[in-house]
N, C-alpha and C. Protein backbone atom coordinates (compact mmCIF):
# COMPACT_ATOMS: atom_id res chain seq x y z
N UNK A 1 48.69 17.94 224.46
CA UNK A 1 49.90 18.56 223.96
C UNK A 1 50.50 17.64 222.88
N UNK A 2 50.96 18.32 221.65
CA UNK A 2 51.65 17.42 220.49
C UNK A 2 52.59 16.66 220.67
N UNK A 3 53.45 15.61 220.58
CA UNK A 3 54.25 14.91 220.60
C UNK A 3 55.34 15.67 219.81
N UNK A 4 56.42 15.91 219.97
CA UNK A 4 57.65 16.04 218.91
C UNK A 4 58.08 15.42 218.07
N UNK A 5 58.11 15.90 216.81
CA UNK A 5 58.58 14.80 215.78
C UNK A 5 59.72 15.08 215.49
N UNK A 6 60.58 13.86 214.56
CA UNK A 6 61.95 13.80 214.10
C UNK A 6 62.40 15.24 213.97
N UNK A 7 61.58 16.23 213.79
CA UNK A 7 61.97 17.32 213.02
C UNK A 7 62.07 18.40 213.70
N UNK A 8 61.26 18.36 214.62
CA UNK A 8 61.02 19.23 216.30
C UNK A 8 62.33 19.07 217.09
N UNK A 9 62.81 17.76 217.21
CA UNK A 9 64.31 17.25 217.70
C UNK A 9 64.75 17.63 217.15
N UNK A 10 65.33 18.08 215.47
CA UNK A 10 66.44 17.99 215.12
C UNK A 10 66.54 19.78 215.21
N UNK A 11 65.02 20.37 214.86
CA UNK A 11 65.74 21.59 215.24
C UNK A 11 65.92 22.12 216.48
N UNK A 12 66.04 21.31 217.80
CA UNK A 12 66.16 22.06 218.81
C UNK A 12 67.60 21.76 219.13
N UNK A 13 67.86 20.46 218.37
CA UNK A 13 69.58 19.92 218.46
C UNK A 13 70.05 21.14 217.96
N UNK A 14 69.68 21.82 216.81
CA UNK A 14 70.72 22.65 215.86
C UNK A 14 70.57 23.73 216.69
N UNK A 15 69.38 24.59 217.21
CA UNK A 15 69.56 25.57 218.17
C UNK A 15 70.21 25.70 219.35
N UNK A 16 70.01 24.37 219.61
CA UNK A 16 71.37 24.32 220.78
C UNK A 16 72.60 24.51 220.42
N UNK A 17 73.33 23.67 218.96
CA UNK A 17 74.80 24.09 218.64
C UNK A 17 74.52 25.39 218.46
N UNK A 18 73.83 26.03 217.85
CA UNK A 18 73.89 26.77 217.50
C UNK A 18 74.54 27.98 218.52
N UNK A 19 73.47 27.93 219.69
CA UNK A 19 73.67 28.63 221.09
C UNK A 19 75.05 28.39 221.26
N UNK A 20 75.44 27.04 221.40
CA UNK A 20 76.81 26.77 221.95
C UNK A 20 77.77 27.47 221.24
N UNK A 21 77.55 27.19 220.30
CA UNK A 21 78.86 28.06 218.84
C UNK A 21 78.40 29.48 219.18
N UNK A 22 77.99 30.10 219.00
CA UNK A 22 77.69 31.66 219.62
C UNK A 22 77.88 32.32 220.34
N UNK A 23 77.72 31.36 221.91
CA UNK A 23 78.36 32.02 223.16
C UNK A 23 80.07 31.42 222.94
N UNK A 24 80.98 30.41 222.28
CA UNK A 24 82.10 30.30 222.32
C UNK A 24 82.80 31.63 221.64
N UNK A 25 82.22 32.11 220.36
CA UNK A 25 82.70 33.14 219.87
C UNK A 25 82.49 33.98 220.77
N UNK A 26 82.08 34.48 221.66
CA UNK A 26 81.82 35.61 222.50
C UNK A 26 82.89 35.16 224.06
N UNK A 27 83.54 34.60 223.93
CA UNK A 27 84.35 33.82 225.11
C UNK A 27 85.96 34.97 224.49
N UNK A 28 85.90 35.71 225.44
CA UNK A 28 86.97 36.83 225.91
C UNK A 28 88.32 36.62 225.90
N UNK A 29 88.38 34.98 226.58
CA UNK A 29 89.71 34.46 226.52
C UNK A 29 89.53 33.84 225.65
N UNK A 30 89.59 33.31 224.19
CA UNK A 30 89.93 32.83 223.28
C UNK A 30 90.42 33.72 222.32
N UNK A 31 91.70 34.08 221.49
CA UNK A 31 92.40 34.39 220.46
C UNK A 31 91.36 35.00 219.49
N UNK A 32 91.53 36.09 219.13
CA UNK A 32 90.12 37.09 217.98
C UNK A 32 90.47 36.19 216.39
N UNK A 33 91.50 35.53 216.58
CA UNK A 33 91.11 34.66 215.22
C UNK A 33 90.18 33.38 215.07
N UNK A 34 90.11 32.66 216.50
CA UNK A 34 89.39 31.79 216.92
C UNK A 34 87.83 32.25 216.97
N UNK A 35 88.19 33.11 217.58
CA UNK A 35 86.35 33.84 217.61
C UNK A 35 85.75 34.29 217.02
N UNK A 36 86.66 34.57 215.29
CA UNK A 36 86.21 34.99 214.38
C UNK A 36 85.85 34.11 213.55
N UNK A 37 86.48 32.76 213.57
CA UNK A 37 86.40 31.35 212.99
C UNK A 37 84.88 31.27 213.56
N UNK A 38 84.78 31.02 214.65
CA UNK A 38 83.73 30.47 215.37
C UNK A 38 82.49 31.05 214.70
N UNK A 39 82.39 32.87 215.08
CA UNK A 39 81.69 33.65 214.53
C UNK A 39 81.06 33.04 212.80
N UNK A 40 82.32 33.00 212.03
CA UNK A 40 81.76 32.42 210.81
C UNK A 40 80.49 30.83 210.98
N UNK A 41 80.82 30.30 211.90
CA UNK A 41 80.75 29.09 212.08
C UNK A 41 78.95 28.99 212.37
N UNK A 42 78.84 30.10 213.06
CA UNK A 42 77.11 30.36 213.59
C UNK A 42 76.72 31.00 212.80
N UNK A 43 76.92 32.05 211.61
CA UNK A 43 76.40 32.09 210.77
C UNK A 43 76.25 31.27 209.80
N UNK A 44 77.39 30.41 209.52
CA UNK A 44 76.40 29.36 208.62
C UNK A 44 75.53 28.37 209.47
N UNK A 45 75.36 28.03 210.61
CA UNK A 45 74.58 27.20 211.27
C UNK A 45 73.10 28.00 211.14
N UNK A 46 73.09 29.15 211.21
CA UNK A 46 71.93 30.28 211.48
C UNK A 46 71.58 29.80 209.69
N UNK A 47 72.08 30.02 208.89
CA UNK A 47 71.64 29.92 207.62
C UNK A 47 71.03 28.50 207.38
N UNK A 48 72.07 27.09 207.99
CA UNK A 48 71.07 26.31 208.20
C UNK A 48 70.05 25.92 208.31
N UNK A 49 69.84 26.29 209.59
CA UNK A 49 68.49 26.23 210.20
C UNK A 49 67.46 27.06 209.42
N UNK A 50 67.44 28.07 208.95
CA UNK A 50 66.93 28.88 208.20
C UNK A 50 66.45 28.17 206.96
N UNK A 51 67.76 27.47 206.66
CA UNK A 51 67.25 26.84 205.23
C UNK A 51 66.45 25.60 205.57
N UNK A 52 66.68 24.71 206.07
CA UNK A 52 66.53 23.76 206.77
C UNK A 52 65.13 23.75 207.61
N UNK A 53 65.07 24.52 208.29
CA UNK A 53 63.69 24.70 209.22
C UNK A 53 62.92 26.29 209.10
N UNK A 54 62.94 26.85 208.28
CA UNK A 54 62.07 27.78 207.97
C UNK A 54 60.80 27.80 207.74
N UNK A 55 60.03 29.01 207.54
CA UNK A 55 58.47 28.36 206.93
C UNK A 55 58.69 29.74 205.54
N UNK A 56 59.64 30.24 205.65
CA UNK A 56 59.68 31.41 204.48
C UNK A 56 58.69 32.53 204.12
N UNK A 57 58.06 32.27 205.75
CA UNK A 57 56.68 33.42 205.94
C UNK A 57 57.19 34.79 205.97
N UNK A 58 58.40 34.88 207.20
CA UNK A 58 58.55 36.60 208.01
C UNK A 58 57.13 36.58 208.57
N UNK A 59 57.54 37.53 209.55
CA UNK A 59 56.45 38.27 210.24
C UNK A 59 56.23 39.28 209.57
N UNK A 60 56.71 40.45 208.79
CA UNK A 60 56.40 41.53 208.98
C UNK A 60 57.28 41.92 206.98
């Protein structure tokens, strides 16, 4: 099995904020301006990673 490199870590760090920032916007009791903040907040993380760790293939 491969070893993980610097880069394997860093994108599983960002998928994790990522997760984390995602399910906070979806948190019921927080204020719809907060969750809309947040909301913004995982789409640019999603674009991140995208930019950041893509291969610019698509599947389909």
């Amino acid at each position: 099995m491969p070893q993980p490199t610097p880069d394997d870590e860093q994108f599983f760090r960002d998928i994790g904020s990522l997760g984390a920032t995602a399910n906070a916007a979806r948190d019921e009791g927080l204020p719809p301006v907060v969750r809309e903040v947040l909301d913004g907040i995982a789409a640019e993380q999603a674009a991140d990673i995208s930019r950041n760790h893509g291969s610019g293939g698509g599947t389909g």
